[in-house]
N, C-alpha and C. Protein backbone atom coordinates (compact mmCIF):
# COMPACT_ATOMS: atom_id res chain seq x y z
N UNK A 1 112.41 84.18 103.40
CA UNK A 1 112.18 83.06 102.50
C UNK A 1 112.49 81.76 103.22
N UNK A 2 111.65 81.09 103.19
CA UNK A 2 112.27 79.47 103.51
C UNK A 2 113.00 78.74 103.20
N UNK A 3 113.68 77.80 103.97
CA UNK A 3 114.95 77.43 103.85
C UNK A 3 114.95 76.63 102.49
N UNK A 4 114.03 76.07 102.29
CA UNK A 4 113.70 74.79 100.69
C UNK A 4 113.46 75.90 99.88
N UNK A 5 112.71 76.71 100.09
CA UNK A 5 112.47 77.53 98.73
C UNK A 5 114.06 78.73 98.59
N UNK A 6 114.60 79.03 99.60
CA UNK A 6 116.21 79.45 99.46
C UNK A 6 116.58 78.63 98.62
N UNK A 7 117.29 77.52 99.20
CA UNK A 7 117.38 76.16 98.47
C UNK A 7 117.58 76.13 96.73
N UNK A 8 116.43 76.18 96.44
CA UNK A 8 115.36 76.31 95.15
C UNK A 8 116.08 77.29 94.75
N UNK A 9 115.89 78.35 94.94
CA UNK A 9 116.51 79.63 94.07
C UNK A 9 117.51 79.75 94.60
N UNK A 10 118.93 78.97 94.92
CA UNK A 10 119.84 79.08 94.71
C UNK A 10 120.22 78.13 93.73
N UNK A 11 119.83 76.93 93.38
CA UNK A 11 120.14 75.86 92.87
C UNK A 11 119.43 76.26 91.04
N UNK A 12 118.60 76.95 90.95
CA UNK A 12 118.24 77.50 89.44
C UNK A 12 119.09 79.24 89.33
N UNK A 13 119.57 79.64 90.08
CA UNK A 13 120.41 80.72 89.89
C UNK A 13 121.73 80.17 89.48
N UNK A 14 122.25 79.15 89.87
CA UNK A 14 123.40 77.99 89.30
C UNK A 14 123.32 77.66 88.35
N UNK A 15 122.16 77.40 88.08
CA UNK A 15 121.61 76.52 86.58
C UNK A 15 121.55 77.11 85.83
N UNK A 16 121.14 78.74 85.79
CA UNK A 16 120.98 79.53 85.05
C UNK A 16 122.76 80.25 84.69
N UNK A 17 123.63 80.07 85.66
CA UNK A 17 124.65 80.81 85.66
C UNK A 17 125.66 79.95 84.78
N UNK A 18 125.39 78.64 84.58
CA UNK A 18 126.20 77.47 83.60
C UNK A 18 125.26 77.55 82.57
N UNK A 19 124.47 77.57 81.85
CA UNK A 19 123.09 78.19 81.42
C UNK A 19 124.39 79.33 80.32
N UNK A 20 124.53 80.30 80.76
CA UNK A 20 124.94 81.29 80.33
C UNK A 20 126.34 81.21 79.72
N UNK A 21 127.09 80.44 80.80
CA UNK A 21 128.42 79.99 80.42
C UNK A 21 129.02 79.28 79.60
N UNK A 22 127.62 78.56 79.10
CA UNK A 22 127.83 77.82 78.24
C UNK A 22 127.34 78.37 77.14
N UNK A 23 126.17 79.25 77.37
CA UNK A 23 126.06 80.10 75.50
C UNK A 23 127.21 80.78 75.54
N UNK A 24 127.94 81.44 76.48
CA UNK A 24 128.58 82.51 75.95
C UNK A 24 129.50 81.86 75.10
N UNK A 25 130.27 80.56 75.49
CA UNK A 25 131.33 79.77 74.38
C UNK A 25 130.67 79.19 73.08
N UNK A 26 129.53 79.00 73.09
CA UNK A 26 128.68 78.78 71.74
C UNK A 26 128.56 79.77 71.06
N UNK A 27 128.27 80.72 71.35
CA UNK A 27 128.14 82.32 71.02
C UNK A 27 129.42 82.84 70.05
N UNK A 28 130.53 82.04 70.65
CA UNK A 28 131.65 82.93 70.34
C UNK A 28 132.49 81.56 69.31
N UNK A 29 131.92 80.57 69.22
CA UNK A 29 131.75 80.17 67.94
C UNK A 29 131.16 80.12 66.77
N UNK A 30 129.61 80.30 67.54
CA UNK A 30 128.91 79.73 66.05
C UNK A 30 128.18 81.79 65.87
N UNK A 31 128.15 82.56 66.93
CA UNK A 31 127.86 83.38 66.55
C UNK A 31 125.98 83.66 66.87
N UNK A 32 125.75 84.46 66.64
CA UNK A 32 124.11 84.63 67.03
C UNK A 32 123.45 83.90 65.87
N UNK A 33 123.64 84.00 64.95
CA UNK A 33 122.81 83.54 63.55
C UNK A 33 123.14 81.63 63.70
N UNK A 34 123.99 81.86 63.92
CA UNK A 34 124.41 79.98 63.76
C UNK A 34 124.18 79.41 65.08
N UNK A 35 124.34 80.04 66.10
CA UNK A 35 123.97 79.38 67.78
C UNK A 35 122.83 78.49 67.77
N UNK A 36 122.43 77.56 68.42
CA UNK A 36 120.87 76.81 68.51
C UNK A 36 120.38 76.57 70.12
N UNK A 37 119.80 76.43 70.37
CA UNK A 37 119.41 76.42 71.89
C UNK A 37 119.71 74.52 72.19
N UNK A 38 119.70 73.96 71.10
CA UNK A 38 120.08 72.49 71.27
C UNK A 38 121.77 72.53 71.27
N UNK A 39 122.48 73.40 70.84
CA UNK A 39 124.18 73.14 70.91
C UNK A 39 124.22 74.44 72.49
N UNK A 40 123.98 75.09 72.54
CA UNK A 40 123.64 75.52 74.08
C UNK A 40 123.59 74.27 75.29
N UNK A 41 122.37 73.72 75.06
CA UNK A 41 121.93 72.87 75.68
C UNK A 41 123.21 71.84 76.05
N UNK A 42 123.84 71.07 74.95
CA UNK A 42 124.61 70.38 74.55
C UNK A 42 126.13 70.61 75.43
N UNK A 43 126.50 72.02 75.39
CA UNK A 43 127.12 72.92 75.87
C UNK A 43 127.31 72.74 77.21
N UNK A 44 126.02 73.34 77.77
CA UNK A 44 125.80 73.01 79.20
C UNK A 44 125.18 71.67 79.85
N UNK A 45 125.86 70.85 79.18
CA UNK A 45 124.92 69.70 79.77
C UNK A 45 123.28 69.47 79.81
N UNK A 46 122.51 69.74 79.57
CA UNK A 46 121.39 69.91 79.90
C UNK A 46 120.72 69.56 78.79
N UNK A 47 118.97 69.15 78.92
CA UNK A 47 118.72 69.00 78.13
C UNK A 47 118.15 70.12 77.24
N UNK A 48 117.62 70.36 76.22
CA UNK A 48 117.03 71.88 75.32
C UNK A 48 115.45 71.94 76.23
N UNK A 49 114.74 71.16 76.80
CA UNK A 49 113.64 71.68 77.63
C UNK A 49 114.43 71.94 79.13
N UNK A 50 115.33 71.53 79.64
CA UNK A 50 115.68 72.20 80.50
C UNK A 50 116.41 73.55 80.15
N UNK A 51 116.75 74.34 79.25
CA UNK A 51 116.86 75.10 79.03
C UNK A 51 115.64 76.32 78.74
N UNK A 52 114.90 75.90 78.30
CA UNK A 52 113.46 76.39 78.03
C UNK A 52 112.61 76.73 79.58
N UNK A 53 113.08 75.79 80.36
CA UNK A 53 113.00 76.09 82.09
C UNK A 53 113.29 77.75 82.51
N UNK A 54 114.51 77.89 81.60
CA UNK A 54 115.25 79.45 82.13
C UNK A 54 114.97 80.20 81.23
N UNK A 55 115.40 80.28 79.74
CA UNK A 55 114.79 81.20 78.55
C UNK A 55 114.07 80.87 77.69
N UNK A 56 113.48 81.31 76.88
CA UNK A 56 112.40 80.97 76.17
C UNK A 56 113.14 81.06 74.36
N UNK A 57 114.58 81.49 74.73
CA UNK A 57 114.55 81.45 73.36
C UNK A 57 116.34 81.77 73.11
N UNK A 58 117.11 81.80 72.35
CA UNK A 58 118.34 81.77 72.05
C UNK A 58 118.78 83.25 72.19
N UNK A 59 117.60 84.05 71.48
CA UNK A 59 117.95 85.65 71.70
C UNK A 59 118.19 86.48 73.08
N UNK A 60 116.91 85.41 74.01
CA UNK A 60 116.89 85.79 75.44
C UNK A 60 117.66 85.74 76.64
N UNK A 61 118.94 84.65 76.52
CA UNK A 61 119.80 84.12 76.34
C UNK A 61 121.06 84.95 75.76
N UNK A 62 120.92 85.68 74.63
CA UNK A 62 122.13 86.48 74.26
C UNK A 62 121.79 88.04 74.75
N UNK A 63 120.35 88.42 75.57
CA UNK A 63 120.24 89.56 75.98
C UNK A 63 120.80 89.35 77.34
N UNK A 64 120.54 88.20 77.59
CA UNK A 64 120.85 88.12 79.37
C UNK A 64 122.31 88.03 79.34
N UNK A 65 123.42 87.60 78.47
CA UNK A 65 124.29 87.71 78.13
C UNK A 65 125.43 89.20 78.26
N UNK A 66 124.70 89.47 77.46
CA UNK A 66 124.71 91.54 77.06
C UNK A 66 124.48 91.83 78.04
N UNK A 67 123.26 91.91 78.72
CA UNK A 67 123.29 92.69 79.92
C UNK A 67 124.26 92.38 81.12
N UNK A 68 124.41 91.38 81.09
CA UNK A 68 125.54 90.90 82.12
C UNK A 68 126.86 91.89 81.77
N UNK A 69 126.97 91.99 80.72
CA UNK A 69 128.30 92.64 80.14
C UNK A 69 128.21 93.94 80.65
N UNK A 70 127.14 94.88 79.93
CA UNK A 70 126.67 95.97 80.22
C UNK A 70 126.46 96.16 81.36
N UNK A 71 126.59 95.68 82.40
CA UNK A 71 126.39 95.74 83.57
C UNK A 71 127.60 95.51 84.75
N UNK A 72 128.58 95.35 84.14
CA UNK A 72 129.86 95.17 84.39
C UNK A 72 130.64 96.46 84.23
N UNK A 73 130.51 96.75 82.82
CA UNK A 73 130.54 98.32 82.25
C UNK A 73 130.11 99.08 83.09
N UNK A 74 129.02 99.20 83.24
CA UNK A 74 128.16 100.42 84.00
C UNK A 74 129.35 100.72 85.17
N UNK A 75 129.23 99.28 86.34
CA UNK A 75 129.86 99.43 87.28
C UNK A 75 131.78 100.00 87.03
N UNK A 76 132.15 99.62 86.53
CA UNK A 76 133.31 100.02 85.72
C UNK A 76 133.71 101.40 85.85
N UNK A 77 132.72 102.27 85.01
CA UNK A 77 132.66 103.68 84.57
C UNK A 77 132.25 104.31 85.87
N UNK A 78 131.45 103.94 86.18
CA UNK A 78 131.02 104.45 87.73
C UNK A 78 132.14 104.51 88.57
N UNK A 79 132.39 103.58 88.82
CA UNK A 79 133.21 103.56 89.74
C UNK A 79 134.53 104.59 89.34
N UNK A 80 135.19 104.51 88.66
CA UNK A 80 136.12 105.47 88.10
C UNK A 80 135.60 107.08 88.08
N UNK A 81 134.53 107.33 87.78
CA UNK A 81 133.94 108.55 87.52
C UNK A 81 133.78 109.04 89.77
N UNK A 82 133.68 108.20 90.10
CA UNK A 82 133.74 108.33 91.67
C UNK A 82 134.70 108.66 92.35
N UNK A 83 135.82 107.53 91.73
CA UNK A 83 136.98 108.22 92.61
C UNK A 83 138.26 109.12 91.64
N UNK A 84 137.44 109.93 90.45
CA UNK A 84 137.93 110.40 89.93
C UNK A 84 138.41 112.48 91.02
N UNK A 85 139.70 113.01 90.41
CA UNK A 85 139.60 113.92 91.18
C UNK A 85 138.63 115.12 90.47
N UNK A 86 138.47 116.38 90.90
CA UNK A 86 137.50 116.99 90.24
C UNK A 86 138.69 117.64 88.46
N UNK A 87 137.74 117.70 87.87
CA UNK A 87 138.08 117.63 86.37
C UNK A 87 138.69 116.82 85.46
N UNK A 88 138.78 115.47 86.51
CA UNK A 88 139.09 114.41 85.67
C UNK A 88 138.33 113.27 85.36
N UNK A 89 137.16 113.97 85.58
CA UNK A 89 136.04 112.71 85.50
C UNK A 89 135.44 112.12 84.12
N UNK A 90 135.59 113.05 83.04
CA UNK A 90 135.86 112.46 81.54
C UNK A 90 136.61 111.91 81.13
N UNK A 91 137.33 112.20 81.34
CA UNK A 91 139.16 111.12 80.97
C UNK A 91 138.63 110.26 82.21
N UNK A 92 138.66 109.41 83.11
CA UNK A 92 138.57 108.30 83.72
C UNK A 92 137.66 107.83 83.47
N UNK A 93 136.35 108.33 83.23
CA UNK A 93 135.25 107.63 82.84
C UNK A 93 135.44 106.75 81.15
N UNK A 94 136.24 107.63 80.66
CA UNK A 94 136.83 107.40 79.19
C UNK A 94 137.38 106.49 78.74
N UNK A 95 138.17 106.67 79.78
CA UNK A 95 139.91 105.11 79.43
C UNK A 95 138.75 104.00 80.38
N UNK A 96 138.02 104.14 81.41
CA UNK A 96 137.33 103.16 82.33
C UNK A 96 136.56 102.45 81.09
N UNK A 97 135.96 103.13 80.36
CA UNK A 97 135.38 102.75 79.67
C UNK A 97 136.11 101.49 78.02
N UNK A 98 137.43 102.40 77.88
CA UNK A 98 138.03 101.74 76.79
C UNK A 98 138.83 100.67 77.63
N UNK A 99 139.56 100.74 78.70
CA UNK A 99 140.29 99.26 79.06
C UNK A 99 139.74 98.41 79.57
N UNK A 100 137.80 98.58 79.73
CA UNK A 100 137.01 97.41 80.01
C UNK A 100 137.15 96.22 79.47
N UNK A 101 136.96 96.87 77.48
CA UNK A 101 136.65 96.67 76.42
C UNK A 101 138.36 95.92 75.96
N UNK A 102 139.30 96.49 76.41
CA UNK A 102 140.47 95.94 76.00
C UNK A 102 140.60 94.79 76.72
N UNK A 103 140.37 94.92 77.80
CA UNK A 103 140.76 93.81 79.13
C UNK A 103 139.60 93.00 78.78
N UNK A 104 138.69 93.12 77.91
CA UNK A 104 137.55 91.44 77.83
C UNK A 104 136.93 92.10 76.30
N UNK A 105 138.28 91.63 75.53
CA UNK A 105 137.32 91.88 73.71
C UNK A 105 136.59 90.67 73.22
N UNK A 106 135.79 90.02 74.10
CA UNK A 106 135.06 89.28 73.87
C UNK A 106 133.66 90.23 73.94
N UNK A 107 133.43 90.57 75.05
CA UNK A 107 132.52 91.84 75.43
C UNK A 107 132.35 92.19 74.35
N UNK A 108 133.15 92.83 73.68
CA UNK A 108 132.98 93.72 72.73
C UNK A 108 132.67 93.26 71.16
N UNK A 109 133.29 91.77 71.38
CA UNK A 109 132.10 91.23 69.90
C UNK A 109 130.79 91.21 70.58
N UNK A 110 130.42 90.92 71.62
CA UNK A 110 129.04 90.65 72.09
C UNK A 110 128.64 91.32 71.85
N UNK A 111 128.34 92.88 71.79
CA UNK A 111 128.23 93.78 71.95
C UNK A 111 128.05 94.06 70.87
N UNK A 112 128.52 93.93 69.57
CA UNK A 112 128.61 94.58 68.27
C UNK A 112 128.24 93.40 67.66
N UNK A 113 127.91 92.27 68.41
CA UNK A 113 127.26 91.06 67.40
C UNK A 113 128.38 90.52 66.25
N UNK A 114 129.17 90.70 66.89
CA UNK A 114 130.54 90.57 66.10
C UNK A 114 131.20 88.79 65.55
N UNK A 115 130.66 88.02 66.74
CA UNK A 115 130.83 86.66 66.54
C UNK A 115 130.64 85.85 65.47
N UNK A 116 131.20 86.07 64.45
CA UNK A 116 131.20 84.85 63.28
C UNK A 116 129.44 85.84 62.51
N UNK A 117 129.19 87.20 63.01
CA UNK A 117 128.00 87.78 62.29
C UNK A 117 128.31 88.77 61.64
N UNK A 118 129.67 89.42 61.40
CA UNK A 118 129.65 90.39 60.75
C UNK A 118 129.06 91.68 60.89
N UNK A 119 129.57 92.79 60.39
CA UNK A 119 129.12 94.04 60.73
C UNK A 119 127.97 94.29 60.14
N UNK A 120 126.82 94.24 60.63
CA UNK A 120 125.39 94.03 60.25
C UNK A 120 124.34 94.41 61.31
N UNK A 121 123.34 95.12 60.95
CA UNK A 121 122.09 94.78 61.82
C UNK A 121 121.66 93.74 62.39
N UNK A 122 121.84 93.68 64.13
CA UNK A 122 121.00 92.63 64.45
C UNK A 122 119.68 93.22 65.58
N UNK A 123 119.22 92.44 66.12
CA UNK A 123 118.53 92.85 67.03
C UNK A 123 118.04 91.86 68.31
N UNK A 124 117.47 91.83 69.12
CA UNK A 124 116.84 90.77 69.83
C UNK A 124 115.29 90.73 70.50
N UNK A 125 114.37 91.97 69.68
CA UNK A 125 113.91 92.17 69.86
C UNK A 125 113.02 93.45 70.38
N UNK A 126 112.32 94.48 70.23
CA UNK A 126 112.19 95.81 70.28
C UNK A 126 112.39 95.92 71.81
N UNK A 127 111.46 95.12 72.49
CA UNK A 127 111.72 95.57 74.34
C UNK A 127 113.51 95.16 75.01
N UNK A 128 113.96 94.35 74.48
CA UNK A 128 114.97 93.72 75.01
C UNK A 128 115.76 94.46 74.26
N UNK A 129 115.80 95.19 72.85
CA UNK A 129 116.58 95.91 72.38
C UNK A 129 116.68 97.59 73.15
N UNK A 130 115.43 97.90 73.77
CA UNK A 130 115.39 99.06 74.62
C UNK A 130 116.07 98.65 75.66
N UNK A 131 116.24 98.11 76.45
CA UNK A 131 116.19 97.66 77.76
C UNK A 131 118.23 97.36 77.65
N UNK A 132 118.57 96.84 76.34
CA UNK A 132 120.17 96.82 76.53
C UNK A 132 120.65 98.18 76.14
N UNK A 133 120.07 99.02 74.86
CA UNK A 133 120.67 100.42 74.69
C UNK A 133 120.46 101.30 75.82
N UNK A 134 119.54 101.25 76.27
CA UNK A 134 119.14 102.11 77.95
C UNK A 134 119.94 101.39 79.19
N UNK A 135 120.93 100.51 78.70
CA UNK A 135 121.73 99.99 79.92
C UNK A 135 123.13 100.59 79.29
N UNK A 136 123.29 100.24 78.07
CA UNK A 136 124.67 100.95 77.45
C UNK A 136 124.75 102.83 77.83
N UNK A 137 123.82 103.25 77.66
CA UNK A 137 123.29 104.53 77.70
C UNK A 137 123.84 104.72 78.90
N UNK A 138 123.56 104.21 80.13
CA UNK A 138 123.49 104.42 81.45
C UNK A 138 125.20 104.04 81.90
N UNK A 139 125.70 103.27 81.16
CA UNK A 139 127.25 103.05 81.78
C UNK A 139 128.23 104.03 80.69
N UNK A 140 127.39 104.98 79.72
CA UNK A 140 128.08 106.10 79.07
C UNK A 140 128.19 107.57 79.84
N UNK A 141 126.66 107.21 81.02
CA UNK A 141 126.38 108.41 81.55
C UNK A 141 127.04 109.22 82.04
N UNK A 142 128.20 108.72 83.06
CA UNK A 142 128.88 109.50 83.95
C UNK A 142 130.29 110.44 82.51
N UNK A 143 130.51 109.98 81.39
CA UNK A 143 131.06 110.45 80.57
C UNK A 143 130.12 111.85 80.04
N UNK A 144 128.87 111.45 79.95
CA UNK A 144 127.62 112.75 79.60
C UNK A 144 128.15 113.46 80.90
N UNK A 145 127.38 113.25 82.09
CA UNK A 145 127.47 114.31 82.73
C UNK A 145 128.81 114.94 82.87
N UNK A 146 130.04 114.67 82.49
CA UNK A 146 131.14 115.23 82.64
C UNK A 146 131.13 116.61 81.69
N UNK A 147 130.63 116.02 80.67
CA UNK A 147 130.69 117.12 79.65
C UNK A 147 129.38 118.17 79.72
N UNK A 148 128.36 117.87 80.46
CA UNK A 148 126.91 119.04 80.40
C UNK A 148 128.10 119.72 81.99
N UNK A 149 128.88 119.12 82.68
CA UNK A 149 129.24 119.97 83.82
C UNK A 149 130.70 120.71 83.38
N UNK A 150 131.61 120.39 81.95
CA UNK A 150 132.13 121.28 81.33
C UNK A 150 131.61 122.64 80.56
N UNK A 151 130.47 122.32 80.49
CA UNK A 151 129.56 123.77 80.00
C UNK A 151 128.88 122.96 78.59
N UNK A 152 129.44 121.88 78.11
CA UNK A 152 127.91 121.79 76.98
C UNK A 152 126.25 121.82 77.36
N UNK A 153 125.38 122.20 76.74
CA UNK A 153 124.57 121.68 76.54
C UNK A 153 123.78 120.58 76.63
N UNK A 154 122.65 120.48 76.51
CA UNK A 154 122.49 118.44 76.21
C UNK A 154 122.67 117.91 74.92
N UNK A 155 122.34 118.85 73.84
CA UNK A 155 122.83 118.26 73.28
C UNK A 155 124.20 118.16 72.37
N UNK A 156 124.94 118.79 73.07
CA UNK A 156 125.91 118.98 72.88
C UNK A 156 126.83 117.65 74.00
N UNK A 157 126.61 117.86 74.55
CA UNK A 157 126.83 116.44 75.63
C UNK A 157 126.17 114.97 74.56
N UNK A 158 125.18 114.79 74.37
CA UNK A 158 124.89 113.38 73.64
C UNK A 158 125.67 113.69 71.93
N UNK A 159 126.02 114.86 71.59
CA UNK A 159 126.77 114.83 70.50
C UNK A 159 128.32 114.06 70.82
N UNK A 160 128.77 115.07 71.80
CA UNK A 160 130.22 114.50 71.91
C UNK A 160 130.56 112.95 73.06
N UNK A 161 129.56 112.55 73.45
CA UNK A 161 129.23 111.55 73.96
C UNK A 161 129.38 109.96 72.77
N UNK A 162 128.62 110.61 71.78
CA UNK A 162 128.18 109.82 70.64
C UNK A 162 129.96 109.58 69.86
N UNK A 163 130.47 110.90 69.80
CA UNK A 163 131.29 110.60 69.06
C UNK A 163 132.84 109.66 69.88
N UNK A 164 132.71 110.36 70.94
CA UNK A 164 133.57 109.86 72.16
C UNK A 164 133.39 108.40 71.70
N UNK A 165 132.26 107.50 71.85
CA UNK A 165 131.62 106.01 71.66
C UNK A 165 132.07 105.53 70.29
N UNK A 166 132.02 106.22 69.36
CA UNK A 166 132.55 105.64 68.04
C UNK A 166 134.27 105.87 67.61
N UNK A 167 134.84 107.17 68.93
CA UNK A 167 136.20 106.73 68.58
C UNK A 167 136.55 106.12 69.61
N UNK A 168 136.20 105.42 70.52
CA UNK A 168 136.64 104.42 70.96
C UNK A 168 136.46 103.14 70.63
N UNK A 169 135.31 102.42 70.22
CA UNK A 169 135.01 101.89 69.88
C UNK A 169 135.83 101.18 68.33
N UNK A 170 135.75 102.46 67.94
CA UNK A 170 136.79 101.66 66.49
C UNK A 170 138.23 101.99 66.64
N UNK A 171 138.76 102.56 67.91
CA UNK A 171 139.95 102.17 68.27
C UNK A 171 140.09 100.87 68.78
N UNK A 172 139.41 100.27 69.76
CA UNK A 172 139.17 99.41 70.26
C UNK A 172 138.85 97.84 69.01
N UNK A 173 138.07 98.09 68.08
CA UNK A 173 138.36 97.47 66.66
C UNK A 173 139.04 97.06 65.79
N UNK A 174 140.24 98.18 65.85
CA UNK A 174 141.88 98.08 65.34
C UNK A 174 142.39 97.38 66.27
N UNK A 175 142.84 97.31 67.39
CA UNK A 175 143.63 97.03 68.28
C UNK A 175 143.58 95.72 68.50
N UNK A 176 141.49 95.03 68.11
CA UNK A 176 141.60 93.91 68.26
C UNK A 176 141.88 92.92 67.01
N UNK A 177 141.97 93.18 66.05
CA UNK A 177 142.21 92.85 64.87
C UNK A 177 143.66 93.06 64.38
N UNK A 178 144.30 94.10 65.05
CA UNK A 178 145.74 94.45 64.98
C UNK A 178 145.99 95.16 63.90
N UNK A 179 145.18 96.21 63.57
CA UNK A 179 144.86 96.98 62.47
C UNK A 179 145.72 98.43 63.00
N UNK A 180 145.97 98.40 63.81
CA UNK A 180 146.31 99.66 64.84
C UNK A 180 147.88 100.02 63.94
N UNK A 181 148.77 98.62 64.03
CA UNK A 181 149.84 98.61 63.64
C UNK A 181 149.83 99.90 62.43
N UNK A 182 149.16 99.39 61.46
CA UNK A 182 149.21 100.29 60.39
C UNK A 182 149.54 101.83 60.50
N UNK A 183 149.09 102.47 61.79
CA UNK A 183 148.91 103.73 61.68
C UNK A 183 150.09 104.61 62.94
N UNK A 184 150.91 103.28 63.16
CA UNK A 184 152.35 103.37 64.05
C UNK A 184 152.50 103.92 65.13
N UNK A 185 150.77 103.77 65.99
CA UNK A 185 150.50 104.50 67.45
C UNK A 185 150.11 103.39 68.03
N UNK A 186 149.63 103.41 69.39
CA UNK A 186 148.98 102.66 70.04
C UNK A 186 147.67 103.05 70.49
N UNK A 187 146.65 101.90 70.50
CA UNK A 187 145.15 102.58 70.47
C UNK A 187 144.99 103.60 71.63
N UNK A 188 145.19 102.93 72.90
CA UNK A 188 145.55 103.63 74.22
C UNK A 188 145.77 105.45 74.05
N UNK A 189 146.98 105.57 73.79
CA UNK A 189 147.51 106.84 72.99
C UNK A 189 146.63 107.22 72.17
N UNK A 190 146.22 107.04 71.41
CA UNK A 190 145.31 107.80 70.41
C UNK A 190 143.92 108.10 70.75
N UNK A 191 143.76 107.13 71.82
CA UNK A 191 142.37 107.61 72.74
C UNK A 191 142.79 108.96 73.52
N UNK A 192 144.15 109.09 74.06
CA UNK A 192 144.37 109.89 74.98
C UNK A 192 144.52 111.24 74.31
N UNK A 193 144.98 111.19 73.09
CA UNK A 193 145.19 112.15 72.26
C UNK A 193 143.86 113.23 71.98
N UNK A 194 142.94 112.22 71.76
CA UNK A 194 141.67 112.45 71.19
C UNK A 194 140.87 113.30 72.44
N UNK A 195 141.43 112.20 73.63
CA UNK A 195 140.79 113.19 74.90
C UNK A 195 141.59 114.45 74.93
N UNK A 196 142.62 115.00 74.79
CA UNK A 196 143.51 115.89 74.80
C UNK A 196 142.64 117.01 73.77
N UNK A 197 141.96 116.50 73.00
CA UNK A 197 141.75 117.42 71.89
C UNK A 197 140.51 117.75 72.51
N UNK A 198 139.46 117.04 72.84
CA UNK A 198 138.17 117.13 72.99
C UNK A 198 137.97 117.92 73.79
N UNK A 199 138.99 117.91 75.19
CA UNK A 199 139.10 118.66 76.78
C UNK A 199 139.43 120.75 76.31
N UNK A 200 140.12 120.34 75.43
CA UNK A 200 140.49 121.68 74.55
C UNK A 200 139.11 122.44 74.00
N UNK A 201 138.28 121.50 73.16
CA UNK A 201 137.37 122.10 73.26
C UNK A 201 136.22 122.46 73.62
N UNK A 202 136.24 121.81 74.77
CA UNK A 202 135.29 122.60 75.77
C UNK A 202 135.24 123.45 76.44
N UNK A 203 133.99 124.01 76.34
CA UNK A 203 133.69 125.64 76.89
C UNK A 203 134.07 125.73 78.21
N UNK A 204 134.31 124.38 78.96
CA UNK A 204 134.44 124.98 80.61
C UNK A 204 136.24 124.57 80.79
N UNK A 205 136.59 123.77 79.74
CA UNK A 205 138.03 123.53 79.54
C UNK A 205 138.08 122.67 81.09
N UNK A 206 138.10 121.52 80.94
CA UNK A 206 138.63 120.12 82.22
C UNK A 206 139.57 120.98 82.33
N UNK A 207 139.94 120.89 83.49
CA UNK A 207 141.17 120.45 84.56
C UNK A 207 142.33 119.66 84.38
N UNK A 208 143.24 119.56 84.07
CA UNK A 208 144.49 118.27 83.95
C UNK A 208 145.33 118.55 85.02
């Protein structure tokens, strides 16, 4: 590439990267429903057609968002699932997965559209809505294959995969809300517990 056109696409990869930095703090005020591409704009300095330069729209913007996240994740779980020893690659992929989510519960309103939107259906669109669940999917994976290489099935693997995702997830919910208190454990622990139980029942029985 040439040195001006280097140049060029380093200087709109910047633009785009304050661009982002600045929805994400709009985001996490006003929320997806209340966000505007003019308080974005506003946000990042810029004007709302220079924003229109990079996305075409507020949603596109909260996918590029997400995926950034999800893509952090991925690497996360991976990586743990790598230098995990052999039969501990569910439990590391597991907790990799829940102290992402603890260590940045911002992520995790993003993620659940949680920002000032309430627990509700949202979407951002059918392709961009494929394109982030097939990225979530993919930083759950190394947790799947742990369990089709304990002896489930597939679908027995996307069963306990699924459920793995919703008790973490609403552990991860308590903990950030401080709902946890109530039940006189710590989320951490009760994830571990849960892995304790799950490892039990599998047909190939993990390793500890």
């Amino acid at each position: 590439m040439p040195r001006a056109a280097a140049r060029q696409a380093a200087l709109a990869e910047h633009k785009r990267a304050l661009i982002l930095d600045a929805a994400w703090a709009v985001f996490a005020r006003e929320g997806l429903d209340g966000a505007s591409l003019r308080a974005i704009a506003r946000e990042a300095g810029y004007t709302a057609g220079a924003i229109y330069f990079h996305f075409d729209s507020k949603e596109a913007i909260y996918a590029a968002l997400l995926a950034r996240s999800l893509q952090a994740l991925d690497a996360r779980t991976r990586a743990a699932a790598a230098a995990a020893e052999p039969g501990r690659v569910l439990r590391a992929s597991a907790e990799a997965f829940f102290d992402f989510y603890a260590e940045h519960p911002r992520d995790l309103d993003l993620g659940f559209y949680l920002s000032r939107g309430g627990l509700r259906p949202h979407g951002l669109g059918r392709e961009r809505d494929r394109e982030l669940n097939a990225a979530l999917l993919a930083a759950l994976e190394p947790l799947r294959a742990a369990l089709l290489q304990a002896g489930l099935d597939a679908a027995g693997a996307d069963a306990e995969t699924a459920a793995l995702f919703a008790h973490a997830t609403g552990l991860l919910l308590l903990q950030q809300t401080g709902r946890i208190r109530l039940f006189g454990a710590g989320a951490r622990a009760l994830l571990a517990g849960y892995l304790d139980d799950l490892e039990r029942r599998l047909p190939g029985a993990v390793a500890r």
